[in-house]
N, C-alpha and C. Protein backbone atom coordinates (compact mmCIF):
# COMPACT_ATOMS: atom_id res chain seq x y z
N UNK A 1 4.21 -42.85 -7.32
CA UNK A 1 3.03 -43.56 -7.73
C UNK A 1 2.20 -43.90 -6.49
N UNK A 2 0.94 -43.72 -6.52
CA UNK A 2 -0.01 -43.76 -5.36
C UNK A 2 -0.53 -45.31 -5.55
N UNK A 3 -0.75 -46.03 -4.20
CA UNK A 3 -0.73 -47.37 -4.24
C UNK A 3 -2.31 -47.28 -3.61
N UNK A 4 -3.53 -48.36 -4.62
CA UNK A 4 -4.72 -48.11 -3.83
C UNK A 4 -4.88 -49.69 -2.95
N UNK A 5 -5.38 -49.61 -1.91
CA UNK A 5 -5.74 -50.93 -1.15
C UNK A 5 -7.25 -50.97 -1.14
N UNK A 6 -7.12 -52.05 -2.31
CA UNK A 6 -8.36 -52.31 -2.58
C UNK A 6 -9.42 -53.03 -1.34
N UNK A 7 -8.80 -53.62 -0.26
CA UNK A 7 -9.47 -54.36 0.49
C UNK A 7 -10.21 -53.23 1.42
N UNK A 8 -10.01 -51.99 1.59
CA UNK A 8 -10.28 -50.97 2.35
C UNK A 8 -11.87 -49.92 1.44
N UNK A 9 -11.75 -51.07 0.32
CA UNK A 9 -12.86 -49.94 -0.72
C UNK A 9 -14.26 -50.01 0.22
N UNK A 10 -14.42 -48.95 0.01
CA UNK A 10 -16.27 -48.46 0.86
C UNK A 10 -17.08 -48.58 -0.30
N UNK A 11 -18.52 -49.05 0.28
CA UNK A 11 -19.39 -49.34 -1.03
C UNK A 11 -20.34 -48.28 -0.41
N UNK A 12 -21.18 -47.18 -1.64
CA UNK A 12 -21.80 -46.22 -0.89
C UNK A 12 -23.27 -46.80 -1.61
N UNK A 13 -24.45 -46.40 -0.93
CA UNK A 13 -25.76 -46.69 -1.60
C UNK A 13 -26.51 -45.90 -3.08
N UNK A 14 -25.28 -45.78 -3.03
CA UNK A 14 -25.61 -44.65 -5.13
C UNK A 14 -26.21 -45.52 -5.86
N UNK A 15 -26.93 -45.26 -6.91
CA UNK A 15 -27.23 -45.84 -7.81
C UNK A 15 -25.75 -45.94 -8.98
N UNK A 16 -25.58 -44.87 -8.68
CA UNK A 16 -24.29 -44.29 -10.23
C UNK A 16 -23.54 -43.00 -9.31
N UNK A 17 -22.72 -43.42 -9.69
CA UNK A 17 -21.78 -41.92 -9.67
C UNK A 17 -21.27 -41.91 -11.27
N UNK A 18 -21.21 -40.98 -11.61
CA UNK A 18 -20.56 -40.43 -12.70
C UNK A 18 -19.46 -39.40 -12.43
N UNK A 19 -18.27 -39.30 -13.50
CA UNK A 19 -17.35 -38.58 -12.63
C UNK A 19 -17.13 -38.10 -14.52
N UNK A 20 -17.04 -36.98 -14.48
CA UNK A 20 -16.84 -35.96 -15.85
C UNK A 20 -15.08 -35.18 -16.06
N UNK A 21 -14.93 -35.13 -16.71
CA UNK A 21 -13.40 -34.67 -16.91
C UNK A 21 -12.68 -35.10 -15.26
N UNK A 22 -11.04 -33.59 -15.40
CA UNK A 22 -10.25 -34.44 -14.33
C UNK A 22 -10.95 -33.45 -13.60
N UNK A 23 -11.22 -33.57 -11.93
CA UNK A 23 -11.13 -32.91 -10.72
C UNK A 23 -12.66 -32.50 -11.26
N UNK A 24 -13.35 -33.02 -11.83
CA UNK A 24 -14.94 -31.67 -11.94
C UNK A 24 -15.96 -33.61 -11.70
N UNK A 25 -17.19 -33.42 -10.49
CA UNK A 25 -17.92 -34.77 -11.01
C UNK A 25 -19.29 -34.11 -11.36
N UNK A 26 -20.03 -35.19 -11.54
CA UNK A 26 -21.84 -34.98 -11.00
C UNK A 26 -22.28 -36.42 -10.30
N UNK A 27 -22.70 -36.25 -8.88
CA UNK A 27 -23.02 -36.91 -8.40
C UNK A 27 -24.35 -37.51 -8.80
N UNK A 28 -24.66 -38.44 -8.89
CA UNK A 28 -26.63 -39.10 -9.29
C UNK A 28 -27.06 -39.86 -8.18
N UNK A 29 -27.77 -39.65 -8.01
CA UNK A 29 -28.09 -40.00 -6.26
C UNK A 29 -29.71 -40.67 -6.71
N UNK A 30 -29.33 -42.28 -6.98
CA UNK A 30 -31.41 -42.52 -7.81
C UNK A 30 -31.49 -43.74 -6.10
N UNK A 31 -32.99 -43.35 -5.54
CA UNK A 31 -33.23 -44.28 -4.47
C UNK A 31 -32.50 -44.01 -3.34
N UNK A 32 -32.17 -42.61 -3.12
CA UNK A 32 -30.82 -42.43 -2.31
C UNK A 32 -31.04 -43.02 -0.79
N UNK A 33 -30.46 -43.67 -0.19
CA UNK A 33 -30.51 -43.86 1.45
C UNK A 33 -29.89 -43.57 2.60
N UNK A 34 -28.48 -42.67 1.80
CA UNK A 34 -28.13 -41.77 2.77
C UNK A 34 -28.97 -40.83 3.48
N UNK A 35 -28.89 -40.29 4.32
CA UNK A 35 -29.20 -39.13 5.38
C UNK A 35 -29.38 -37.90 4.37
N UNK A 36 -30.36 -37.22 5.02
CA UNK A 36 -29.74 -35.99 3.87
C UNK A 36 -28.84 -35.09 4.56
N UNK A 37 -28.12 -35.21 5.50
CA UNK A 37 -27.13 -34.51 6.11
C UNK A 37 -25.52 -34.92 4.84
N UNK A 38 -25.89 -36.22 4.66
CA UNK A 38 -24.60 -36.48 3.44
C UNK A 38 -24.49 -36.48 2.33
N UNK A 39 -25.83 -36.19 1.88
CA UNK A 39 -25.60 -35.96 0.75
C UNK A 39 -25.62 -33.84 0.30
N UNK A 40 -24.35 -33.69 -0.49
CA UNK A 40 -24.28 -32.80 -0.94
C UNK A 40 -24.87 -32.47 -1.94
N UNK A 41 -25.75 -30.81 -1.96
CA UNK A 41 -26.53 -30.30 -3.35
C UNK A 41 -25.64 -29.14 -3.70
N UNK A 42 -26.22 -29.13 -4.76
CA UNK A 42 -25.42 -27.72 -5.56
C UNK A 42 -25.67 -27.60 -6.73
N UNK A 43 -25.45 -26.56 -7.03
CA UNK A 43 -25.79 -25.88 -8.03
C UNK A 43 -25.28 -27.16 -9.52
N UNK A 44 -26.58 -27.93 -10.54
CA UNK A 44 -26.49 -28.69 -11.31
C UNK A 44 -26.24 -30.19 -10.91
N UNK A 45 -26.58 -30.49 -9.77
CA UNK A 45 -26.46 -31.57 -9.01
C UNK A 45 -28.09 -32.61 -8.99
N UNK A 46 -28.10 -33.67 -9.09
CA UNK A 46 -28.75 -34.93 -9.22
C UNK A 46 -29.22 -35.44 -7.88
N UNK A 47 -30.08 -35.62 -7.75
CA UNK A 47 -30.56 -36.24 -6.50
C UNK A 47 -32.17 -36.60 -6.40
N UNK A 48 -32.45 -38.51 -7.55
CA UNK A 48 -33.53 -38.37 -7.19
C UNK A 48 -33.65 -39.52 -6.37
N UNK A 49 -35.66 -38.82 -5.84
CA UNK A 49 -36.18 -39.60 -4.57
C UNK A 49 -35.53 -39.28 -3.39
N UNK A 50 -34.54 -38.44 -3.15
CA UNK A 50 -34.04 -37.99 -1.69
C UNK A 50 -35.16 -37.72 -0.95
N UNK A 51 -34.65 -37.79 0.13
CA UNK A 51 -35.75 -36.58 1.51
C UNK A 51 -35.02 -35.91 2.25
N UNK A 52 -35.19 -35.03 2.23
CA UNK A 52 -34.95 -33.35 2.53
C UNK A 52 -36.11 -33.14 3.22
N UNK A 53 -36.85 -34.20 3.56
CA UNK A 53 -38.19 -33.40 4.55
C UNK A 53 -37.43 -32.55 5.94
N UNK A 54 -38.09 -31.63 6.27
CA UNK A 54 -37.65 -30.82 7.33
C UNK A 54 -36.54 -30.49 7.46
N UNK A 55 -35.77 -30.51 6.68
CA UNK A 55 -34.04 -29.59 6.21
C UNK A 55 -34.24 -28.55 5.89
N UNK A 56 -33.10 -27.88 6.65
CA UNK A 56 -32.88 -26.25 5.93
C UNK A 56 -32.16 -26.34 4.81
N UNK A 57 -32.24 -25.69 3.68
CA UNK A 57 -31.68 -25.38 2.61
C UNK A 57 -32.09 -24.27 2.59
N UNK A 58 -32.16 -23.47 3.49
CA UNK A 58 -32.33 -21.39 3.32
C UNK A 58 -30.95 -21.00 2.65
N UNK A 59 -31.60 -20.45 1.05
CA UNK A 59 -30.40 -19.22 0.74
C UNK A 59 -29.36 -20.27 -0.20
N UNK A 60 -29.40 -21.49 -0.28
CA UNK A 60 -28.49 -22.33 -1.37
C UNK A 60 -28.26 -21.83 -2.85
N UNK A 61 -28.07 -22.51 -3.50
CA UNK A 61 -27.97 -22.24 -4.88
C UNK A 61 -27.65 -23.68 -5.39
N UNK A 62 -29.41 -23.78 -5.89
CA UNK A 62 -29.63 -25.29 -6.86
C UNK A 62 -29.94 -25.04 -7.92
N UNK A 63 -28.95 -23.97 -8.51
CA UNK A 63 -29.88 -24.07 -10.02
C UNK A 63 -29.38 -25.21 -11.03
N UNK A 64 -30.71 -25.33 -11.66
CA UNK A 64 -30.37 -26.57 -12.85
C UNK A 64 -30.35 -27.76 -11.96
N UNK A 65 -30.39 -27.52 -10.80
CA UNK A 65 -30.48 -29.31 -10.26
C UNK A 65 -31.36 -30.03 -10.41
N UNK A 66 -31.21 -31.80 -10.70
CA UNK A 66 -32.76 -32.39 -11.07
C UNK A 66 -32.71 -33.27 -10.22
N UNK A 67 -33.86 -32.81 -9.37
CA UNK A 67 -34.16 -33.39 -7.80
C UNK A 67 -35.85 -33.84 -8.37
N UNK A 68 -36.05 -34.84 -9.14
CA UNK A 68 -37.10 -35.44 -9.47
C UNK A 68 -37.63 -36.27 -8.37
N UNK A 69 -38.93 -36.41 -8.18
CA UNK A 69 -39.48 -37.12 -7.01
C UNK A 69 -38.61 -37.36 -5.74
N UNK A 70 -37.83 -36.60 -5.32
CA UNK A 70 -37.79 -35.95 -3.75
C UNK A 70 -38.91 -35.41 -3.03
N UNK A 71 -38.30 -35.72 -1.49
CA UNK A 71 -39.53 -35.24 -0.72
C UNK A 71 -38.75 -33.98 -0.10
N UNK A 72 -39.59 -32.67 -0.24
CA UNK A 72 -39.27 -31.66 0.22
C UNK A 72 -40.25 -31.23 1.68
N UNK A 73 -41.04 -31.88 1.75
CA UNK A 73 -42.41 -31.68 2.60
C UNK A 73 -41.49 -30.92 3.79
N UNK A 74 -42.26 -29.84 4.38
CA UNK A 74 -41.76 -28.62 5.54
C UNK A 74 -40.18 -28.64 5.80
N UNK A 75 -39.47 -28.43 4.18
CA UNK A 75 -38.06 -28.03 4.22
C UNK A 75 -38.13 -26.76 4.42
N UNK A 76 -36.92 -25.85 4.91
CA UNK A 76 -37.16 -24.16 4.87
C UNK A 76 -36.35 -23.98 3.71
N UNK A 77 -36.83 -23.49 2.24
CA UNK A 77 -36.14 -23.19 1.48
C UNK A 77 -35.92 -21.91 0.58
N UNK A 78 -36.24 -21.02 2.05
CA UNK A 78 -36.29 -19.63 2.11
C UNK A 78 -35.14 -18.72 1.50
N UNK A 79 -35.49 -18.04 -0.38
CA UNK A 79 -34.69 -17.64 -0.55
C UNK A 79 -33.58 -18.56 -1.08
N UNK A 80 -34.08 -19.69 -1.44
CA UNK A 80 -33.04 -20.40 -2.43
C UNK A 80 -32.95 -20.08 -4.09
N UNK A 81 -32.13 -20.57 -4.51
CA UNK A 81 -31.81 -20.47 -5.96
C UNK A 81 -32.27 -21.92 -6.63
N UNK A 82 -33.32 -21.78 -7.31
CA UNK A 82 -33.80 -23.31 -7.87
C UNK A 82 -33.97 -22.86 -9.42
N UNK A 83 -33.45 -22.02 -10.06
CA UNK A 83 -33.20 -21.28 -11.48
C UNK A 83 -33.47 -22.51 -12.28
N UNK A 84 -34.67 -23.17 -12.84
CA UNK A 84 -34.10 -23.71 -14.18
C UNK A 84 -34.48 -25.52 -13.66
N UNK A 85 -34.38 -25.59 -12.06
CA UNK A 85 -34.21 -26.84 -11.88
C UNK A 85 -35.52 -28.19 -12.12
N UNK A 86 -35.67 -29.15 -12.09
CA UNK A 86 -36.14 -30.49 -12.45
C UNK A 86 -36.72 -30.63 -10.93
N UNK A 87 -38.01 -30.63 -10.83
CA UNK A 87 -38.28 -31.08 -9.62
C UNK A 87 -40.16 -31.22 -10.06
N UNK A 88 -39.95 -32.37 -11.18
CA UNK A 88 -41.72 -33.08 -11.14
C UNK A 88 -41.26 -34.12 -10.02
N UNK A 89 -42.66 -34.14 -9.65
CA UNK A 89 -42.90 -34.99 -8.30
C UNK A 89 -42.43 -35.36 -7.60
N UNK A 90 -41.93 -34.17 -6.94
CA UNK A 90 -41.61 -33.87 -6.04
C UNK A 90 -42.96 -33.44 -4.77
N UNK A 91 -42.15 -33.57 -3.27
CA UNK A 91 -43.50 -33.47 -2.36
C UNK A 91 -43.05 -32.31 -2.06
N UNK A 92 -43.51 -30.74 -1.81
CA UNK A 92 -42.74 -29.36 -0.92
C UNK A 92 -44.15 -29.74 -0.22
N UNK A 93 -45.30 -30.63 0.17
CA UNK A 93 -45.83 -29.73 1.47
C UNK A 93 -45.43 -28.97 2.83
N UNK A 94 -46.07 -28.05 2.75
CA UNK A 94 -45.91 -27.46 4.19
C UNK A 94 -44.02 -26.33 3.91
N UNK A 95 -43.68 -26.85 2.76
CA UNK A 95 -42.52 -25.87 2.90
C UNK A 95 -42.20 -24.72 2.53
N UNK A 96 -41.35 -24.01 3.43
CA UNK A 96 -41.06 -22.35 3.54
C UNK A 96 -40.17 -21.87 1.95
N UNK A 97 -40.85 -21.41 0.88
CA UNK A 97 -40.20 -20.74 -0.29
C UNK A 97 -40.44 -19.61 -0.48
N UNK A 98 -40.39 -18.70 0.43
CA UNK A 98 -40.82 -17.44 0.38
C UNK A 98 -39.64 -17.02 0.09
N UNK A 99 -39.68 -15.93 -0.85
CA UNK A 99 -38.35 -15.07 -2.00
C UNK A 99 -37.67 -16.56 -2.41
N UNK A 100 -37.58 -17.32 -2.92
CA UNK A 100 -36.98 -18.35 -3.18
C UNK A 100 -37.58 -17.65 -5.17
N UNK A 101 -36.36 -17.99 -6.11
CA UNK A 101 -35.77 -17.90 -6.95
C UNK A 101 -36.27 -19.69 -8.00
N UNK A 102 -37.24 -19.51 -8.51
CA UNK A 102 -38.30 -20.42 -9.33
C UNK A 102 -37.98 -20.39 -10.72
N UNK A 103 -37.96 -19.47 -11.46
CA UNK A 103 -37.50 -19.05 -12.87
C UNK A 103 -37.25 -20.36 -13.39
N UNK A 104 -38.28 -20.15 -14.30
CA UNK A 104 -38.26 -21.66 -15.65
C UNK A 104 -37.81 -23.12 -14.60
N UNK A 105 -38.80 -23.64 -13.70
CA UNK A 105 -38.51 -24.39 -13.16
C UNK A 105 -39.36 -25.15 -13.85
N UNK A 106 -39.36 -26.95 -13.60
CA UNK A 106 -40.21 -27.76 -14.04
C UNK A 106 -40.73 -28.19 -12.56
N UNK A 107 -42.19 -27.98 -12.20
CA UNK A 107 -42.75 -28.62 -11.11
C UNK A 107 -43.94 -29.72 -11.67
N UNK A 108 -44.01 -30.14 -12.45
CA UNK A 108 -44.86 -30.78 -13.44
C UNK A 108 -45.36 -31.92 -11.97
N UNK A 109 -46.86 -32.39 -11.96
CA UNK A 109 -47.03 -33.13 -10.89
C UNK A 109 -46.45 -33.20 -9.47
N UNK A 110 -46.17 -31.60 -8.74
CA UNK A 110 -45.42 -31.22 -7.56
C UNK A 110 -46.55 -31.38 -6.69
N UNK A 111 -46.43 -31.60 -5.71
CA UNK A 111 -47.31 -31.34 -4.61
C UNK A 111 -46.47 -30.22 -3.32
N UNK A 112 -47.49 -29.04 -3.34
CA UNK A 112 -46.85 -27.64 -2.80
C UNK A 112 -48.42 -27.08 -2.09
N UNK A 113 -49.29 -28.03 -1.24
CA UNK A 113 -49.73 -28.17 -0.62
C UNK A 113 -49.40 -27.12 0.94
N UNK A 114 -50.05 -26.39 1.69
CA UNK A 114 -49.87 -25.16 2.55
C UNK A 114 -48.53 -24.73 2.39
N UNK A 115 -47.79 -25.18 1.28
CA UNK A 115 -46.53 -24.59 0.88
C UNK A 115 -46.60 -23.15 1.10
N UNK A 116 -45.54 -22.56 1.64
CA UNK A 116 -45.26 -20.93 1.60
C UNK A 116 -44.58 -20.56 0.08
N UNK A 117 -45.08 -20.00 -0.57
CA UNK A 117 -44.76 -19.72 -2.16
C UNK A 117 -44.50 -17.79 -2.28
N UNK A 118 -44.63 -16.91 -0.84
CA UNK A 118 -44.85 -15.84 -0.94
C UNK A 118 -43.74 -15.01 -1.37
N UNK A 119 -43.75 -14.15 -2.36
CA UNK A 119 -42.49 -13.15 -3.17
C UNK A 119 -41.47 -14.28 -3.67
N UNK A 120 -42.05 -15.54 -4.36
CA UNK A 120 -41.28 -16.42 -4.64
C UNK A 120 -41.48 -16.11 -6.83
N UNK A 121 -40.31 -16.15 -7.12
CA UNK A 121 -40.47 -15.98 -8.47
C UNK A 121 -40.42 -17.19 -9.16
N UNK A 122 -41.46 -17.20 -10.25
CA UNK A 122 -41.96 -18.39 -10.51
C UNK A 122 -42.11 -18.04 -12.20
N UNK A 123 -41.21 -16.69 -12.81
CA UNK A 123 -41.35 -16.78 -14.33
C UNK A 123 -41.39 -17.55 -15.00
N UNK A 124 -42.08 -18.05 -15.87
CA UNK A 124 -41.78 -18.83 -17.02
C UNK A 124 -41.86 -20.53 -16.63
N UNK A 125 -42.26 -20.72 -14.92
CA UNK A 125 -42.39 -21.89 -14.52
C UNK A 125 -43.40 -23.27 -15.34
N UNK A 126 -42.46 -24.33 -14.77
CA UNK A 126 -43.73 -25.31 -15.74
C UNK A 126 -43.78 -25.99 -14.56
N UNK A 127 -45.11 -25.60 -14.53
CA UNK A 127 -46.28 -26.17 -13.41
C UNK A 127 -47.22 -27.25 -13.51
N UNK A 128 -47.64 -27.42 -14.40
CA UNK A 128 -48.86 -28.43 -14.71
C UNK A 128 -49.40 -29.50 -13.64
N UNK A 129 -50.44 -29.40 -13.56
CA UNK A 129 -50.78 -30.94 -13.00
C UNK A 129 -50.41 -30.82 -11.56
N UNK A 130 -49.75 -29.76 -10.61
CA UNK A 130 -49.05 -29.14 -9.58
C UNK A 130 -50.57 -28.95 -8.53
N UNK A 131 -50.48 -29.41 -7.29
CA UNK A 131 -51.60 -29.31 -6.26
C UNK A 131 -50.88 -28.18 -5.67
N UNK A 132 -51.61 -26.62 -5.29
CA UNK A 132 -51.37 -25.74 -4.79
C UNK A 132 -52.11 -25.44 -4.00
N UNK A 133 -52.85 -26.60 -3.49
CA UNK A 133 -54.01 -26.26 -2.30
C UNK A 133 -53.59 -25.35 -1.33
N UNK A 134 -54.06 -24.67 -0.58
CA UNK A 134 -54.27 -23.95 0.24
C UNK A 134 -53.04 -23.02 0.47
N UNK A 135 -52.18 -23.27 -0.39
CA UNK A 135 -50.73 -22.17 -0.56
C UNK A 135 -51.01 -21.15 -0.42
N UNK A 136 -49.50 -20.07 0.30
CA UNK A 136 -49.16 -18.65 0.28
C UNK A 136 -48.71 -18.07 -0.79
N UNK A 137 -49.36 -17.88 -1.77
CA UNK A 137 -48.87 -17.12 -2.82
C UNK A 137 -49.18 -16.02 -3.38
N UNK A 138 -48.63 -15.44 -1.87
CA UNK A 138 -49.19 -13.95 -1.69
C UNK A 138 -47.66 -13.28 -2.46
N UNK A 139 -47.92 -12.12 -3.65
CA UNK A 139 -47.33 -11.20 -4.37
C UNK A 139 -46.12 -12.03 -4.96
N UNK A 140 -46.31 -13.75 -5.14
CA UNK A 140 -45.64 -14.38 -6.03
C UNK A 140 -45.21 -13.85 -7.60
N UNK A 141 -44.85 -14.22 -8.40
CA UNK A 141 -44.92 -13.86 -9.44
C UNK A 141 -44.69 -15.17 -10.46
N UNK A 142 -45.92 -15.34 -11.33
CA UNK A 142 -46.14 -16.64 -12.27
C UNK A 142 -46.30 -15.93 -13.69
N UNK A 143 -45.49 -14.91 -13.96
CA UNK A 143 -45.61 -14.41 -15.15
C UNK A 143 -44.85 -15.59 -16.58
N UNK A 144 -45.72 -15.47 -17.51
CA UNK A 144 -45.66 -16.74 -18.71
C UNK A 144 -45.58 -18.21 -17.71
N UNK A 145 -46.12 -18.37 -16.79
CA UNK A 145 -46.06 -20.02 -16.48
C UNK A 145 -47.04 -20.41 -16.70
N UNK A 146 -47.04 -21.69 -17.08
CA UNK A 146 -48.08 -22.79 -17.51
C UNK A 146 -48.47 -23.64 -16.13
N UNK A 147 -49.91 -22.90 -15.83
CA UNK A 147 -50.80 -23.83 -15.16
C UNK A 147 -51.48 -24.25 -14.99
N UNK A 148 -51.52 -24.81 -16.46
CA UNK A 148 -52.46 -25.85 -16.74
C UNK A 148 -52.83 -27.36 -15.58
N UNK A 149 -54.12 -27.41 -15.80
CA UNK A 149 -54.45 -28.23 -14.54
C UNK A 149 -54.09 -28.43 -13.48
N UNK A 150 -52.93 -27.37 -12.84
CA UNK A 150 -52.83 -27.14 -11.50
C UNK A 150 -53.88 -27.08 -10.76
N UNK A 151 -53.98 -27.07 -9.62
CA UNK A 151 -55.05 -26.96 -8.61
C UNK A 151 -54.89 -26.01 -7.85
N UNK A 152 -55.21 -25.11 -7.71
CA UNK A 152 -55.05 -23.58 -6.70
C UNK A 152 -56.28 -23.56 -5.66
N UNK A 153 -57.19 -24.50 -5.32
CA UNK A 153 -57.97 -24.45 -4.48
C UNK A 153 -57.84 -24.43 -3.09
N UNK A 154 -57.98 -22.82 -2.41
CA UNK A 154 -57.57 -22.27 -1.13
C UNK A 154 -56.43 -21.45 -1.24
N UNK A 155 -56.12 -21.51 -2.26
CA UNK A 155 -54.69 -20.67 -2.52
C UNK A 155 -54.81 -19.26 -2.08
N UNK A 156 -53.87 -18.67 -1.34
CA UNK A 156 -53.87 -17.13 -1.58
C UNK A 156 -53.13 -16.42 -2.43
N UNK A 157 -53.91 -15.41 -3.23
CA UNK A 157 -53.15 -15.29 -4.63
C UNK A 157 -53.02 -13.33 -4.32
N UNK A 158 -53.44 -13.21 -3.26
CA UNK A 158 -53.18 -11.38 -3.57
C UNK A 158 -52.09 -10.75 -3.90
N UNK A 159 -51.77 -10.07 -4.38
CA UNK A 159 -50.61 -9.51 -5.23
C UNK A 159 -49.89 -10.19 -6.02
N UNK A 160 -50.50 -11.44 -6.52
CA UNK A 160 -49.46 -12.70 -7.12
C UNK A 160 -49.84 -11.96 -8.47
N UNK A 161 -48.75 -12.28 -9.50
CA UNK A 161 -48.74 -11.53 -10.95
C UNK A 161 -48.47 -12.96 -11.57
N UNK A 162 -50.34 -13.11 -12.46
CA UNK A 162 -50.25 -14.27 -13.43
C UNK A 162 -50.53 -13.79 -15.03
N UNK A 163 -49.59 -12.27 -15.34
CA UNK A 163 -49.49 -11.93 -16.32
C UNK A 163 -48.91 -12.65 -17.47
N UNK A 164 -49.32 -13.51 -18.46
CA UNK A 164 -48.76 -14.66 -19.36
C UNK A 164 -49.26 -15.41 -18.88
N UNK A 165 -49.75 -16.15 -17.92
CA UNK A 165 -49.85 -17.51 -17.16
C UNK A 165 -50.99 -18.04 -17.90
N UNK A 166 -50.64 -19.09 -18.54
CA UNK A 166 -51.75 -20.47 -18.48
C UNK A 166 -52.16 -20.77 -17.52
N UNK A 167 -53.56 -20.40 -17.38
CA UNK A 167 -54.18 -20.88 -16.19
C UNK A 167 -55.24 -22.47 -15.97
N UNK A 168 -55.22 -22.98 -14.70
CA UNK A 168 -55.48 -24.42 -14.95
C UNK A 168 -56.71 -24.97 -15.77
N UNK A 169 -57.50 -23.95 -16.02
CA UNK A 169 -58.67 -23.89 -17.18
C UNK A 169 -57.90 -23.99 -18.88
N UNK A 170 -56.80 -23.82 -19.10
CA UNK A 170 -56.52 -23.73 -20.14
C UNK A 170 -56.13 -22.55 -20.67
N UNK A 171 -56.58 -21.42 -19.63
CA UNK A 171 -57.08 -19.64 -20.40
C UNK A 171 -55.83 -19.39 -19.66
N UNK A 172 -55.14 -18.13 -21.25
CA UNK A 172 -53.83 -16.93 -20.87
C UNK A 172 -54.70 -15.50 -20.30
N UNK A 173 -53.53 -15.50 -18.99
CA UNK A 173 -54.11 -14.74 -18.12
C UNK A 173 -53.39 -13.11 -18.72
N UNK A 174 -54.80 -12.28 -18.64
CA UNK A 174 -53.97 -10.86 -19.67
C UNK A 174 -53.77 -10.37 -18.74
């Protein structure tokens, strides 16, 4: 029988941990004030209001994670896996998502501001309300995403494919 000493317990700045069956958790990370060096992401993992400003996360795999109002501002997240994931208002200015993996993401009220967005797939994304000022979204692909009232002003869009796309006028792009 394992004996715990309670006087030795560490208190961490979580809002919640939740812990799901035996040996499997999901961490919830709300107001987080750890470092982002300690806190761990992954694939279906919780983490809102973090900052991740200027962290590498090149090449991870966050899919399904809901990283709601985090700051991503000039993270390199070159070539990540964000499949599916929760990330309204959230800040990416200035950050590197070139080939980064978008598919049915929610960016609803994102700010992706000189964001690098280039050969980043963005199918089926929900965008809305998303500032894409002056972005690289050169040969992106926003096929069926809704971008409605996004802002694309300065954007570079050459080779970007907004075949399906709600565009921020309201109009499906043929």
């Amino acid at each position: 029988m394992t004996k715990f000493n309670m006087k030795s317990k560490k208190i961490h700045p979580f809002t919640s941990v939740i812990i799901i069956g035996l040996g499997l958790f999901l961490l919830t990370v709300t107001g987080c004030q750890k470092p982002a060096t300690q806190v761990q992401l992954g694939q279906d993992q919780e983490c809102f209001g973090c900052d991740f400003s200027g962290k590498s996360l090149q090449g991870q795999n966050l899919a399904g994670a809901k990283l709601n109002n985090s700051n991503f501002s000039q993270a390199d997240l070159k070539g990540v896996n964000l499949q599916g994931a929760l990330l309204d208002s959230v800040n990416l200015t200035g950050a590197n998502l070139t080939g980064a993996d978008l598919t049915g993401v929610a960016l609803t009220q994102a700010i992706l501001t000189n964001a690098n967005l280039s050969q980043a797939n963005l199918t089926g994304a929900f965008i809305r309300g998303a500032k894409l000022n002056n972005a690289n979204l050169k040969g992106a692909n926003f096929k069926d995403a809704d971008l409605n009232s996004a802002d694309l002003t300065g954007a570079d869009i050459k080779g970007a494919n907004f075949q399906g796309a709600i565009m921020p006028d309201g109009t499906i792009q043929q």
